[in-house]
Protein backbone atom coordinates (compact mmCIF):
# COMPACT_ATOMS: atom_id res chain seq x y z
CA UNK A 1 -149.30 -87.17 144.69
CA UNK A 2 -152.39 -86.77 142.72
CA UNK A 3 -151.03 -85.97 139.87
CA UNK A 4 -148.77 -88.56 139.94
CA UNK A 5 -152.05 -91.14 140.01
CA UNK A 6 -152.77 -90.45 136.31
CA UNK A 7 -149.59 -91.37 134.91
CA UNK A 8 -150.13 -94.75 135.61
CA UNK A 9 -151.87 -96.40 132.26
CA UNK A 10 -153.83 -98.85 134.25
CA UNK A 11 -155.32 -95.53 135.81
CA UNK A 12 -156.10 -93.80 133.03
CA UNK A 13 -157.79 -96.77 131.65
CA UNK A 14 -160.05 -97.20 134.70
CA UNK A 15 -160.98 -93.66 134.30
CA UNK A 16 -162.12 -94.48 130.79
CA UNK A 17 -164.19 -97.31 131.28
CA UNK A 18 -165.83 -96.77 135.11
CA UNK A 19 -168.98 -95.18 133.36
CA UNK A 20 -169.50 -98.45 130.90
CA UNK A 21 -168.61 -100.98 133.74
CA UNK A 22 -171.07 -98.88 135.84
CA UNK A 23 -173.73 -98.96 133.06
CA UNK A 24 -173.28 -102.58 132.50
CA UNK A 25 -173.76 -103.28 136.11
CA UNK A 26 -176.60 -101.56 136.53
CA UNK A 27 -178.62 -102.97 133.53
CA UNK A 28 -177.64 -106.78 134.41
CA UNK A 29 -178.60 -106.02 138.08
CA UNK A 30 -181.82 -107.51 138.28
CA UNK A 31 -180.12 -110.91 137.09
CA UNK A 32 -177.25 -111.28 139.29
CA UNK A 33 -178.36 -109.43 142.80
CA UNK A 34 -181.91 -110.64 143.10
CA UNK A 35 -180.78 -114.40 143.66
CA UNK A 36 -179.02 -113.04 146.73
CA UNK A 37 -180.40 -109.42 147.36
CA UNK A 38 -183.75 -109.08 145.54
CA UNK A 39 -185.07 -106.45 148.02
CA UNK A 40 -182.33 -104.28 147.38
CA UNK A 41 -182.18 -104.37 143.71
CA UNK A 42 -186.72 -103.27 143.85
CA UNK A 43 -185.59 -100.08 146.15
CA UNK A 44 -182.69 -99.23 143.40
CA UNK A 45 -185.59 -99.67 140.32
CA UNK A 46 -187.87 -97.55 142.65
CA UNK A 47 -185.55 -95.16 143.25
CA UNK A 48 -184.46 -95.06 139.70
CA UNK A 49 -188.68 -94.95 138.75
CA UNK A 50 -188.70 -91.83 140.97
CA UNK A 51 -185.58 -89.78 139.55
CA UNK A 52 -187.13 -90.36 136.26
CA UNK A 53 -189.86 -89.04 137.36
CA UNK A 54 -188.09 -86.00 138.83
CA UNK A 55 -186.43 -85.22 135.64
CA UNK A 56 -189.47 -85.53 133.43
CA UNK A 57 -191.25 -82.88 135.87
CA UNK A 58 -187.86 -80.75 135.30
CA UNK A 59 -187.74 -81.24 131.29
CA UNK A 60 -191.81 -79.75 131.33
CA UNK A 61 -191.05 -76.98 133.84
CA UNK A 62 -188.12 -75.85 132.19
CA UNK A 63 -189.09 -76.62 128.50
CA UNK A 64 -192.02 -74.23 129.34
CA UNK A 65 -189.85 -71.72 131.02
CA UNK A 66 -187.51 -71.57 127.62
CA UNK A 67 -190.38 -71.71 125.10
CA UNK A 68 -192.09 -68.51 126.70
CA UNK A 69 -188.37 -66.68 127.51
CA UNK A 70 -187.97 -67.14 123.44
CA UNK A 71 -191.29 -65.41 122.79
CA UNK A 72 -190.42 -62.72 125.13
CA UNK A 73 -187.04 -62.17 123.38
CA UNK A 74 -188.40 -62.59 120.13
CA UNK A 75 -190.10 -58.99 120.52
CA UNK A 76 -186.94 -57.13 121.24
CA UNK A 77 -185.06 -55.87 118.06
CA UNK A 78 -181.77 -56.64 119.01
CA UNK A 79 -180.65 -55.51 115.74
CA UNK A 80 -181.55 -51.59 116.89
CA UNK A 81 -179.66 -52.04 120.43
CA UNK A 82 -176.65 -52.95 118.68
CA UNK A 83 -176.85 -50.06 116.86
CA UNK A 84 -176.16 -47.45 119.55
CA UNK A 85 -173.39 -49.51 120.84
CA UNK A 86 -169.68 -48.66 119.90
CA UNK A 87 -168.58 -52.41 120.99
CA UNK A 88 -171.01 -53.91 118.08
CA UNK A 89 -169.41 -51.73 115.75
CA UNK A 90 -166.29 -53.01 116.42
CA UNK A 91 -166.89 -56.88 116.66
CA UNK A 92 -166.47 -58.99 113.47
CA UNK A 93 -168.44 -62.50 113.12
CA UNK A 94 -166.59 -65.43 111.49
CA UNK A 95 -168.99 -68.04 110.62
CA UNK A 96 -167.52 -71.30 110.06
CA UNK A 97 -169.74 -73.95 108.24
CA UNK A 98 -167.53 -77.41 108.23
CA UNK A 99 -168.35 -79.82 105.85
CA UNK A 100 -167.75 -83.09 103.95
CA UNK A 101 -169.59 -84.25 101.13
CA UNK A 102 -172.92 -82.18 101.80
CA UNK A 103 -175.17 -81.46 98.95
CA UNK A 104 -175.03 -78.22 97.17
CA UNK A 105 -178.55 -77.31 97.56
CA UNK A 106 -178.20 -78.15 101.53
CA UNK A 107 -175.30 -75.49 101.85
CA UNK A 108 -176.70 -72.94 99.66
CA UNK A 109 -179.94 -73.32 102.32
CA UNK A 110 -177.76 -72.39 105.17
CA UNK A 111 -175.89 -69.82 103.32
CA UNK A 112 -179.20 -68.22 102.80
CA UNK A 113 -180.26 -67.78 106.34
CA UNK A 114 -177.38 -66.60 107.08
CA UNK A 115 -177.54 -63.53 104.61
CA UNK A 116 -180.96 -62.99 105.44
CA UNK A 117 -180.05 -62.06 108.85
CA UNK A 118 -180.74 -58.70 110.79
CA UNK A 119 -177.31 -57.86 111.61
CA UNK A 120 -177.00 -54.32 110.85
CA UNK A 121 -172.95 -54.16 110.26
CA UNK A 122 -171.36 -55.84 106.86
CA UNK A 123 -168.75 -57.34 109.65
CA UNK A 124 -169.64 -61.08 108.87
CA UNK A 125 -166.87 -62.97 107.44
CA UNK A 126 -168.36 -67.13 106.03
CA UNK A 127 -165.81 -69.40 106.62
CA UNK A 128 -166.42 -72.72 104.03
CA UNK A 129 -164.28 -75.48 106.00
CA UNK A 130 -164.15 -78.43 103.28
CA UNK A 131 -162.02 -81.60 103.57
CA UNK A 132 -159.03 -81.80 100.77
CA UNK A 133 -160.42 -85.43 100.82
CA UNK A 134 -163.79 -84.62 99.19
CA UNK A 135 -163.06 -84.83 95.66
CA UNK A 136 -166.33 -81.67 94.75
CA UNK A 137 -165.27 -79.74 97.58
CA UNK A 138 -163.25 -76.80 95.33
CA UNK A 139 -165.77 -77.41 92.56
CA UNK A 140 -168.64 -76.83 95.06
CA UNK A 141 -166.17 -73.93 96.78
CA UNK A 142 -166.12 -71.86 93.31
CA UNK A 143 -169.70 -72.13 93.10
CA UNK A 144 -170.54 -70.99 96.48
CA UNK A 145 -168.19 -68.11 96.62
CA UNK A 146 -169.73 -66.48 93.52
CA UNK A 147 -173.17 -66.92 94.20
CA UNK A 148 -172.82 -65.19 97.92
CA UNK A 149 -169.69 -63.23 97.92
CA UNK A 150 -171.96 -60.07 97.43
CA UNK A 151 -173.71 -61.05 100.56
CA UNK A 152 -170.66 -60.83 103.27
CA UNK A 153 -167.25 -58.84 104.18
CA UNK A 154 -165.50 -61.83 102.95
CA UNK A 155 -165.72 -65.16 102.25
CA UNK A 156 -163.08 -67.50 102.85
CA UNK A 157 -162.48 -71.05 102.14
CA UNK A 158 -160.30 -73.81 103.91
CA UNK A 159 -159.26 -77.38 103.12
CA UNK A 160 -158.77 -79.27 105.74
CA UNK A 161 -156.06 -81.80 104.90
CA UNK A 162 -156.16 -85.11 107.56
CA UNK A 163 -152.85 -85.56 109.41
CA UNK A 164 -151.85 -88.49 111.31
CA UNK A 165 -152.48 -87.59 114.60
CA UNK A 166 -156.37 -86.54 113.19
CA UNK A 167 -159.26 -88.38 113.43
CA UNK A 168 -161.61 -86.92 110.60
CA UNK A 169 -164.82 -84.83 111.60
CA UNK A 170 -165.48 -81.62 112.93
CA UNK A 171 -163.01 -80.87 114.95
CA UNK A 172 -159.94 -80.92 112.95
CA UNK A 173 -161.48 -79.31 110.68
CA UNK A 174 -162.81 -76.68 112.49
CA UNK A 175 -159.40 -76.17 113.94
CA UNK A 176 -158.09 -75.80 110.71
CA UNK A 177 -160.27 -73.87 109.50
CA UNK A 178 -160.12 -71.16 112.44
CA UNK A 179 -156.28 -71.72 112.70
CA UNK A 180 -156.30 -69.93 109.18
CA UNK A 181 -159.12 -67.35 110.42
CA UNK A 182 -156.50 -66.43 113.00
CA UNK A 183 -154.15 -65.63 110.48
CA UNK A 184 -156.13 -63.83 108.84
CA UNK A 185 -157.65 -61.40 111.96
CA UNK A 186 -153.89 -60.66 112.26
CA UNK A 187 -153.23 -59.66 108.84
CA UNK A 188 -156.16 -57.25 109.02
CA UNK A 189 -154.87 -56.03 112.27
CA UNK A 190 -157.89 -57.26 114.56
CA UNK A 191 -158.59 -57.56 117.86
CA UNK A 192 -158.78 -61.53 118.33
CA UNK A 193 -160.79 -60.32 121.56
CA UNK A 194 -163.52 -58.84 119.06
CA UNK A 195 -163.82 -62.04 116.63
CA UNK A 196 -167.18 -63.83 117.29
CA UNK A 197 -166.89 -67.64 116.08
CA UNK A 198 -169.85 -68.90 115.18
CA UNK A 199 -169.67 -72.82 114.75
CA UNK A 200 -172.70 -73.16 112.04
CA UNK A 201 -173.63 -77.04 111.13
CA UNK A 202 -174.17 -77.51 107.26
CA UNK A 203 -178.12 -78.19 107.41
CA UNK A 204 -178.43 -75.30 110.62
CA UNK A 205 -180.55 -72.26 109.22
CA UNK A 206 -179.84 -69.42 111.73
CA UNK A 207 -182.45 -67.45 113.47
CA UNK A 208 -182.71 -63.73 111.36
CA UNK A 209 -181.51 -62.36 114.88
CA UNK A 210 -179.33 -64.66 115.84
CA UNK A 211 -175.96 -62.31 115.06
CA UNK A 212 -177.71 -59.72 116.55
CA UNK A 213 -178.46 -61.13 119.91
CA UNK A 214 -175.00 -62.28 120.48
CA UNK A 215 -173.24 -59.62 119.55
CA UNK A 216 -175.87 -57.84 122.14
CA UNK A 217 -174.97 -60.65 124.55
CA UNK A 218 -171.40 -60.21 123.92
CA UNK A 219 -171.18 -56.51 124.42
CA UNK A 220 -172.61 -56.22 127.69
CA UNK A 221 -171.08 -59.54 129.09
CA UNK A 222 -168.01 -58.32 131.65
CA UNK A 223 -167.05 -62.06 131.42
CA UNK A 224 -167.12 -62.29 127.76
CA UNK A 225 -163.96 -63.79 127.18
CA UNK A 226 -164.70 -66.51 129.09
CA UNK A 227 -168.40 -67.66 127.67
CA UNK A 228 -169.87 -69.42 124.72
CA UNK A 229 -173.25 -68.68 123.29
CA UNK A 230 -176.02 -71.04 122.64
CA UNK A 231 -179.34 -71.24 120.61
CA UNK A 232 -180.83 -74.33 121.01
CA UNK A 233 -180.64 -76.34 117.30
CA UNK A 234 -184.07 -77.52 116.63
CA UNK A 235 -185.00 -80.77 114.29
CA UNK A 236 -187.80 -79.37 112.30
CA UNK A 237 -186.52 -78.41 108.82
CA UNK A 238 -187.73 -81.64 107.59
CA UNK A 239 -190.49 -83.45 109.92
CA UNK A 240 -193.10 -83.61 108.00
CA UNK A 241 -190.95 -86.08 105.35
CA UNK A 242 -189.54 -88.11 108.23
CA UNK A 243 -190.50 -91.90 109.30
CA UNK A 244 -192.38 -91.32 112.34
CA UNK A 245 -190.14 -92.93 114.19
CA UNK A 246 -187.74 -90.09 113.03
CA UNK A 247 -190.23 -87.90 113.69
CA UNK A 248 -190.40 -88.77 117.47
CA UNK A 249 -186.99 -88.56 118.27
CA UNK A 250 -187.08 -85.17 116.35
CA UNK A 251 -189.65 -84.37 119.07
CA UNK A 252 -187.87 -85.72 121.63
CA UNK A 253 -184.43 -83.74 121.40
CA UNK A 254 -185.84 -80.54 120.26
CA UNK A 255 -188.12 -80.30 123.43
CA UNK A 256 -185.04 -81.66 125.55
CA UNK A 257 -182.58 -79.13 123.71
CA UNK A 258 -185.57 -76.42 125.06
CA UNK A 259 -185.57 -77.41 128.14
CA UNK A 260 -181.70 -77.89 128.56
CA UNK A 261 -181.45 -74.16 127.38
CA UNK A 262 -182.27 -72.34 130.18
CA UNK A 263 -180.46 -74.79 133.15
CA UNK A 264 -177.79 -72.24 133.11
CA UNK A 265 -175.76 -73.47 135.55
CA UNK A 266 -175.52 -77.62 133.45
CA UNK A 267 -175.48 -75.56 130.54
CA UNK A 268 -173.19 -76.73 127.71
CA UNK A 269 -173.44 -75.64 124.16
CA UNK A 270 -174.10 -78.71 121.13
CA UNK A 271 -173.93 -78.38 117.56
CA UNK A 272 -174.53 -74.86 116.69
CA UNK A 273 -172.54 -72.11 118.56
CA UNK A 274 -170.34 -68.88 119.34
CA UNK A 275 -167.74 -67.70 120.75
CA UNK A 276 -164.41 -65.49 120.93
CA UNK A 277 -161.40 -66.25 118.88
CA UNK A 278 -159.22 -65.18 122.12
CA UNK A 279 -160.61 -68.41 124.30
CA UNK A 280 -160.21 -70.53 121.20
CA UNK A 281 -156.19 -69.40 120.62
CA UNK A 282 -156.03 -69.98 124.35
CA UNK A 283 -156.89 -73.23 124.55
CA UNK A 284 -155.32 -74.60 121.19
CA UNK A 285 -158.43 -74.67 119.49
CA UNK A 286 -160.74 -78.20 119.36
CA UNK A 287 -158.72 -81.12 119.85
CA UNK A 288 -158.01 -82.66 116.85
CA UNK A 289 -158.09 -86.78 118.19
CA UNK A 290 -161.51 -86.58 119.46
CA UNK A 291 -165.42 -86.92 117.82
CA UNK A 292 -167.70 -84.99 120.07
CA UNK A 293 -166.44 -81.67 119.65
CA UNK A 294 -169.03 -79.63 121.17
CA UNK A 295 -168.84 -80.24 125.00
CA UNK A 296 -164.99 -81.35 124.62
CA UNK A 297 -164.20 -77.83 123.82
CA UNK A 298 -166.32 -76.58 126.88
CA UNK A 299 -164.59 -78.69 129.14
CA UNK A 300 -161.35 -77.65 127.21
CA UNK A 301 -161.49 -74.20 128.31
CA UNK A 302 -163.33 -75.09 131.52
CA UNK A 303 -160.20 -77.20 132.94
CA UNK A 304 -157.79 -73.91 131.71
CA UNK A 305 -160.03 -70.96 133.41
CA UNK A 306 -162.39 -73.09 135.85
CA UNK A 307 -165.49 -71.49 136.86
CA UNK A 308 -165.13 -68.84 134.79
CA UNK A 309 -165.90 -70.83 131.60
CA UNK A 310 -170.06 -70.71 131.24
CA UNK A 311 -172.62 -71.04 128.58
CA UNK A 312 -174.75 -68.09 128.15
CA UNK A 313 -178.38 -68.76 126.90
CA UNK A 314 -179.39 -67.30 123.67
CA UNK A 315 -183.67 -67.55 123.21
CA UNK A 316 -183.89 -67.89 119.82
CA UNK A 317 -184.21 -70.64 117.64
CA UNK A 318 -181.72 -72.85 114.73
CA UNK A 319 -183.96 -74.73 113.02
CA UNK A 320 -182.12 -78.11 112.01
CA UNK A 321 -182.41 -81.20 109.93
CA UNK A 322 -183.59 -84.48 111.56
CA UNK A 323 -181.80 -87.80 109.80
CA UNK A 324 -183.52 -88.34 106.56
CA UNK A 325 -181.60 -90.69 103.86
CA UNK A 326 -184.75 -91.18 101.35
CA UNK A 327 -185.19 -94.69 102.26
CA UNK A 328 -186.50 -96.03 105.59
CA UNK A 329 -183.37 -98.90 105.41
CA UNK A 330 -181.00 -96.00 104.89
CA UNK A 331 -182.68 -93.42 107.53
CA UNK A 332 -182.76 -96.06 110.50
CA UNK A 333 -178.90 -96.93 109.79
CA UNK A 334 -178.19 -93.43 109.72
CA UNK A 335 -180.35 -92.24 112.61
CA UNK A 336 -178.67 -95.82 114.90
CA UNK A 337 -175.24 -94.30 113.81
CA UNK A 338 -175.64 -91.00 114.81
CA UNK A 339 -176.80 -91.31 118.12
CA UNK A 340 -173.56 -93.89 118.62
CA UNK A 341 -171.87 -90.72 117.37
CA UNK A 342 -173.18 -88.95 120.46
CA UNK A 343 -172.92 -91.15 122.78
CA UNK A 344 -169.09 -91.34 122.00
CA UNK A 345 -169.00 -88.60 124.20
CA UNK A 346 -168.53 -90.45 127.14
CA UNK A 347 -165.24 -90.82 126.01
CA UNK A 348 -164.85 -87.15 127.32
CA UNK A 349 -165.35 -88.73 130.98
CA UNK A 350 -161.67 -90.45 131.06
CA UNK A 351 -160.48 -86.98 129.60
CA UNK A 352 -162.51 -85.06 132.57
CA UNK A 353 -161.52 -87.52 135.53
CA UNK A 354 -157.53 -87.14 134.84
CA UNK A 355 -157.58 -83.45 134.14
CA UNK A 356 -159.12 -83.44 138.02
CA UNK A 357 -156.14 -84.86 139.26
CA UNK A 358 -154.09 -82.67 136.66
CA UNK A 359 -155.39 -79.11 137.38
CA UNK A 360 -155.11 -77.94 141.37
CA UNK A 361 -155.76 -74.30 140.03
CA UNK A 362 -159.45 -74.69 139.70
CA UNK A 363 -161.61 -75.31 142.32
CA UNK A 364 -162.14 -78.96 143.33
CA UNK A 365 -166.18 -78.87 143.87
CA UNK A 366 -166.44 -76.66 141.00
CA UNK A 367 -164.80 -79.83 138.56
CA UNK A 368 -166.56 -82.60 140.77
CA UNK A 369 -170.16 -81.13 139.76
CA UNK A 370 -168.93 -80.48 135.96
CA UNK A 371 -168.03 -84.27 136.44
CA UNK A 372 -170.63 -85.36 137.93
CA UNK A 373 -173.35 -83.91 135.42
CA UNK A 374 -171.15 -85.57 132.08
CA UNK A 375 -171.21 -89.16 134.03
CA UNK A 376 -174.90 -88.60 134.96
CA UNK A 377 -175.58 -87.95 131.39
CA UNK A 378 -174.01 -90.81 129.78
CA UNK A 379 -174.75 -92.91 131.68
CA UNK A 380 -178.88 -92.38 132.20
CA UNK A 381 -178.16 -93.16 128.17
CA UNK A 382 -178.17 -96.45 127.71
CA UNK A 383 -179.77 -97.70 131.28
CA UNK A 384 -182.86 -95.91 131.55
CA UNK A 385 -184.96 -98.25 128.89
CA UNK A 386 -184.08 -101.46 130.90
CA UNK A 387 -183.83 -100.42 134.16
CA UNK A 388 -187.70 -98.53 133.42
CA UNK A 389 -188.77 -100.94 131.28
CA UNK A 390 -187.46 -104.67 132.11
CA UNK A 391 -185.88 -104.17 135.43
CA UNK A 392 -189.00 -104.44 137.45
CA UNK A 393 -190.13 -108.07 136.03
CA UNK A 394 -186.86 -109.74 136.50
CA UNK A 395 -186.24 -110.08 139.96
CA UNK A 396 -189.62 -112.15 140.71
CA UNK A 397 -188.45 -114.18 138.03
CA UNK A 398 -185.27 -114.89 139.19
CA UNK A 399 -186.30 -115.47 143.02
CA UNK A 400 -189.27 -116.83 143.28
CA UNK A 401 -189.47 -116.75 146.77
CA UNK A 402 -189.11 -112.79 146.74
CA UNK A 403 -192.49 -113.10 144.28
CA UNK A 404 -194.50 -113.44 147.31
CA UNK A 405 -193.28 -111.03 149.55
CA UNK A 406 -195.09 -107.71 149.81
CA UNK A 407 -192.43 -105.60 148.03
CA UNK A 408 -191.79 -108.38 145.61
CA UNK A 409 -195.52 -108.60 144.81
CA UNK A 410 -195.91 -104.50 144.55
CA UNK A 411 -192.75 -104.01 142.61
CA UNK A 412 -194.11 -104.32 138.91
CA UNK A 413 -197.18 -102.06 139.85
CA UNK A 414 -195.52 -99.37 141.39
CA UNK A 415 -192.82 -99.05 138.73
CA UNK A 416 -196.02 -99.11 136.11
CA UNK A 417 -197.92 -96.59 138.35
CA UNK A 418 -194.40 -94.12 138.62
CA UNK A 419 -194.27 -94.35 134.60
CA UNK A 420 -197.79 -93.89 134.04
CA UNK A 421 -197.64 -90.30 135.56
CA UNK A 422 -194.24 -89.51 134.01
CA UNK A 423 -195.83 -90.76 130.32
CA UNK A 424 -198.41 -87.61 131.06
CA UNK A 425 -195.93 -85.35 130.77
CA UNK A 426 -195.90 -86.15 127.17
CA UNK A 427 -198.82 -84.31 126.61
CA UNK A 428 -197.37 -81.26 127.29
CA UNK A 429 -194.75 -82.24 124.74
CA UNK A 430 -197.03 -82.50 122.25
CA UNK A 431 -198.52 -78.92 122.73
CA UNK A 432 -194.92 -77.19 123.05
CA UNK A 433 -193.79 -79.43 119.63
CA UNK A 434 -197.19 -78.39 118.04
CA UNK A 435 -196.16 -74.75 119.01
CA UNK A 436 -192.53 -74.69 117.93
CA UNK A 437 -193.14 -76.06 114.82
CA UNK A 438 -195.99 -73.64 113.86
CA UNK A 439 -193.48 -70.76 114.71
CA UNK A 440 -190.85 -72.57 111.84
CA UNK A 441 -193.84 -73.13 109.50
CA UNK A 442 -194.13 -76.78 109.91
CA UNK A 443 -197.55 -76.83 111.10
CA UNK A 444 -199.39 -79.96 111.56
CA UNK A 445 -201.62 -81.43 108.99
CA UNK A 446 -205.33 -82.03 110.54
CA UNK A 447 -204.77 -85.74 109.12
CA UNK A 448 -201.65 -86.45 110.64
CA UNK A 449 -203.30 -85.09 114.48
CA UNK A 450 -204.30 -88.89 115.52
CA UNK A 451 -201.30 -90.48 114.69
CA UNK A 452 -199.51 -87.64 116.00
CA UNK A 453 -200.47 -89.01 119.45
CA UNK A 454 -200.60 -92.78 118.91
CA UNK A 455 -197.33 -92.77 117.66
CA UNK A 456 -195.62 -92.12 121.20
CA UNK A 457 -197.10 -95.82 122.36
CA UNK A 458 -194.07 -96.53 120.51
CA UNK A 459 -191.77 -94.22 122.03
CA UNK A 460 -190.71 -97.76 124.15
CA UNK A 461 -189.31 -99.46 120.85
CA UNK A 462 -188.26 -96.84 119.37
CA UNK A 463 -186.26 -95.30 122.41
CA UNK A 464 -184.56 -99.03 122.48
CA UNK A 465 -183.62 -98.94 119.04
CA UNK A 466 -182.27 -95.73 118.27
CA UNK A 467 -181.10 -94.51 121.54
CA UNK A 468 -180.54 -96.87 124.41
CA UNK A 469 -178.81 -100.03 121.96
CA UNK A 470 -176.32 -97.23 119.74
CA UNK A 471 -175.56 -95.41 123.68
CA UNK A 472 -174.69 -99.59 124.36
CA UNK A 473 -173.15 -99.94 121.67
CA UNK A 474 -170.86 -97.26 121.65
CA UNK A 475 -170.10 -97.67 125.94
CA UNK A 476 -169.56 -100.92 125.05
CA UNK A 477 -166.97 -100.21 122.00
CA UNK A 478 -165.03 -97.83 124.85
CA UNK A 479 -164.99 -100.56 127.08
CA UNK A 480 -163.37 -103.07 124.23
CA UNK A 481 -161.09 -100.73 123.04
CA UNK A 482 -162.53 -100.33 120.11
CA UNK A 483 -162.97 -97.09 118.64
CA UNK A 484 -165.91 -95.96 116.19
CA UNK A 485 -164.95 -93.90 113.09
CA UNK A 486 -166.87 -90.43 112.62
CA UNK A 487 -169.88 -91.20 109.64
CA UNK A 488 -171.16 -87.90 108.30
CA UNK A 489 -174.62 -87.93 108.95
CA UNK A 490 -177.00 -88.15 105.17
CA UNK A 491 -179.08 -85.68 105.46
CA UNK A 492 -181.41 -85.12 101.68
């Protein structure tokens, strides 16, 4: 009978759009409940004023807890471990870097890290995934695979050509490109269950132990099969050339990236990842009709082998680019777009909500808590500026006669007071940014130390512009219909 539910179109559709219509409602609350209900809508911005709250406290305590697990880990030579283990020996990396129309210079950067790593074994196979579309891709192919063939077991080089059923961006590609890697394993008479993949953006420079530490991971996981690994993917490479406004956001994800990293149980991997060729060949690869690749593919192989499928924490860190375009024009459109990008994962929520119906194998509060973190995410996206920021003003507005009541009188002030304290947490932010950049030799210039900290009075703004209105934006596109179109990021 359940299953039966989702072949309904009108169904599916629902599924798709509840977490928009739910984020709509929720902003516009304060306009069309207080006439009728004003009490009710000041307990749900309270409430909301508290969980913010709760979450800031949980982003410092476990941003804390990551940033001294990595210096812990960063002592342990991972790279001698391996070494006495027969299982290292016999696992092979594949790193695939997809691309489209990324500078030279920006690849050969990656490719560098990447040969300056501490992996003792010559088992690391690059993967260059271009698109056939990209008119310098074999021109920038030739040059690649001369300058750093010398540097791996092999280098090998895909182009991805769009089919109909694609939507271009990285996961067609990537399932191109690993499709071929596949193929290759079993020409060479590999064990697919020995293949690392390592999913490597174009502009992420991998930790020197980063190969090492998985493959340690790897080989001593009994669930193996079954996990993907995860480094969180830092913004630093280029602060210090960034608008501020850049420059906070940069802040702002790394230290939530940190402090995502070590909630193992919500933990999903993003950008910059491994895992085994046998999970991807069991699961088809990435889908190829989708943008956000990243937790798609978790909850890929999460609605195939249920609670089996995990992220494993890796403490080490992939230092990344921020947005930077040259100009500020061309940086803010850039920056807006990407975080639409993002946000076009709640797309994945429709998927999610009919596999529920669609897999009775897995366990049913084991996929309602998977849910229930992906709709919690998306939508806290584009509500929390208005509900934290606008919400508490509009319902004396609207009802004047709720003005002077008690609650309707306290209501601005004890949203203010709720913010205040979360706003202190930024402080700590600032010390663990000032000490993750100082590890990535970005250190901050004893000029740039004041505006360092009056910059976040316009965390507000900037939080409305280039994360709340593109997470609106792109809800709102799912709820029209109207898809958006994957826009490689410009990165110079």
């Amino acid at each position: 009978m359940a299953q039966s539910l989702v072949k309904f179109p009108l169904i599916l559709r629902l599924f798709e759009i509840l977490v928009p219509l739910v984020a709509w409602a929720m902003i516009t609350m304060p306009i069309w409940l207080s006439p009728f209900h004003p009490a009710m809508v000041a307990y749900f911005i309270i409430a909301f004023d508290l969980y913010f709250l709760y979450k800031a406290l949980q982003t410092s305590y476990y941003a804390t807890y990551s940033y001294k697990k990595i210096l812990e880990y960063s002592h342990i030579a991972f790279c001698k471990k391996i070494e006495e283990n027969h299982m290292a020996k016999e696992t092979h990396h594949f790193i695939i870097i997809p691309n489209y129309k990324e500078p030279l210079y920006k690849l050969k950067e990656t490719i560098t890290s990447l040969s300056q790593s501490d992996y003792p074994y010559k088992k690391v196979h690059l993967v260059l995934a271009f698109e056939k579309r990209e008119e310098e891709a074999e021109e920038k192919s030739k040059i690649l695979k001369n300058e750093f063939a010398h540097q791996f077991a092999d280098i090998i080089i895909t182009f991805h050509p769009l089919l109909p059923n694609e939507v271009p961006g990285k996961a067609s590609n990537q399932t191109f490109a690993c499709k071929i890697v596949y193929t290759y394993v079993q020409e060479h008479k590999l064990d697919e269950k020995n293949i690392l993949i390592t999913i490597c953006d174009a502009d992420s420079h991998i930790a020197s132990n980063y190969l090492s530490y998985v493959s340690f991971e790897f080989t001593k996981d009994p669930s193996r099969l079954y996990h993907f690994y995860w480094a969180p993917v830092l913004l630093y490479n280029n602060f210090w050339k960034l608008p501020f406004f850049v420059r906070i956001q940069a802040t702002l994800s790394s230290i939530l990236r940190l402090a995502f990293l070590s909630q193992k149980d919500n933990l999903i991997q993003t950008s910059t990842y491994s895992t085994n060729l046998w999970l991807l060949k069991q699961i088809n690869f990435w889908d190829v009709d989708i943008i956000p690749e990243d937790w798609h593919v978790f909850y890929q192989a999460f609605f195939t082998f249920g609670e089996k499928i995990k992220t494993v924490p890796i403490y080490t860190i992939i230092n990344g680019d921020a947005v930077y375009s040259g100009t500020l024009l061309n940086t803010s459109k850039n920056r807006y777009e990407q975080e639409k990008r993002w946000a076009w994962g709640v797309s994945d929520i429709g998927y999610t909500l009919k596999k529920f119906f669609t897999t009775p194998h897995i366990n049913p509060v084991a996929k309602l808590k998977r849910i229930s973190f992906l709709i919690e995410a998306h939508l806290l996206w584009p509500t929390s500026f208005f509900v934290l920021t606008i919400s508490a003003s509009i319902p004396p507005l609207v009802n004047p006669v709720f003005k002077k009541t008690v609650l309707g009188f306290l209501l601005p002030q004890l949203s203010g007071l709720i913010l205040t304290v979360s706003s202190l947490m930024l402080i700590l932010y600032t010390y663990l940014d000032h000490k993750l950049r100082s590890r990535l030799n970005q250190k901050t210039k004893i000029s740039a130390l004041p505006f360092m900290f009056i910059q976040w009075f316009l965390l507000p703004i900037i939080s409305f512009f280039f994360s709340s209105l593109p997470a609106l934006e792109a809800h709102t596109r799912l709820l029209l219909g109207k898809k958006i179109k994957y826009k490689v990021t410009e990165k110079v």
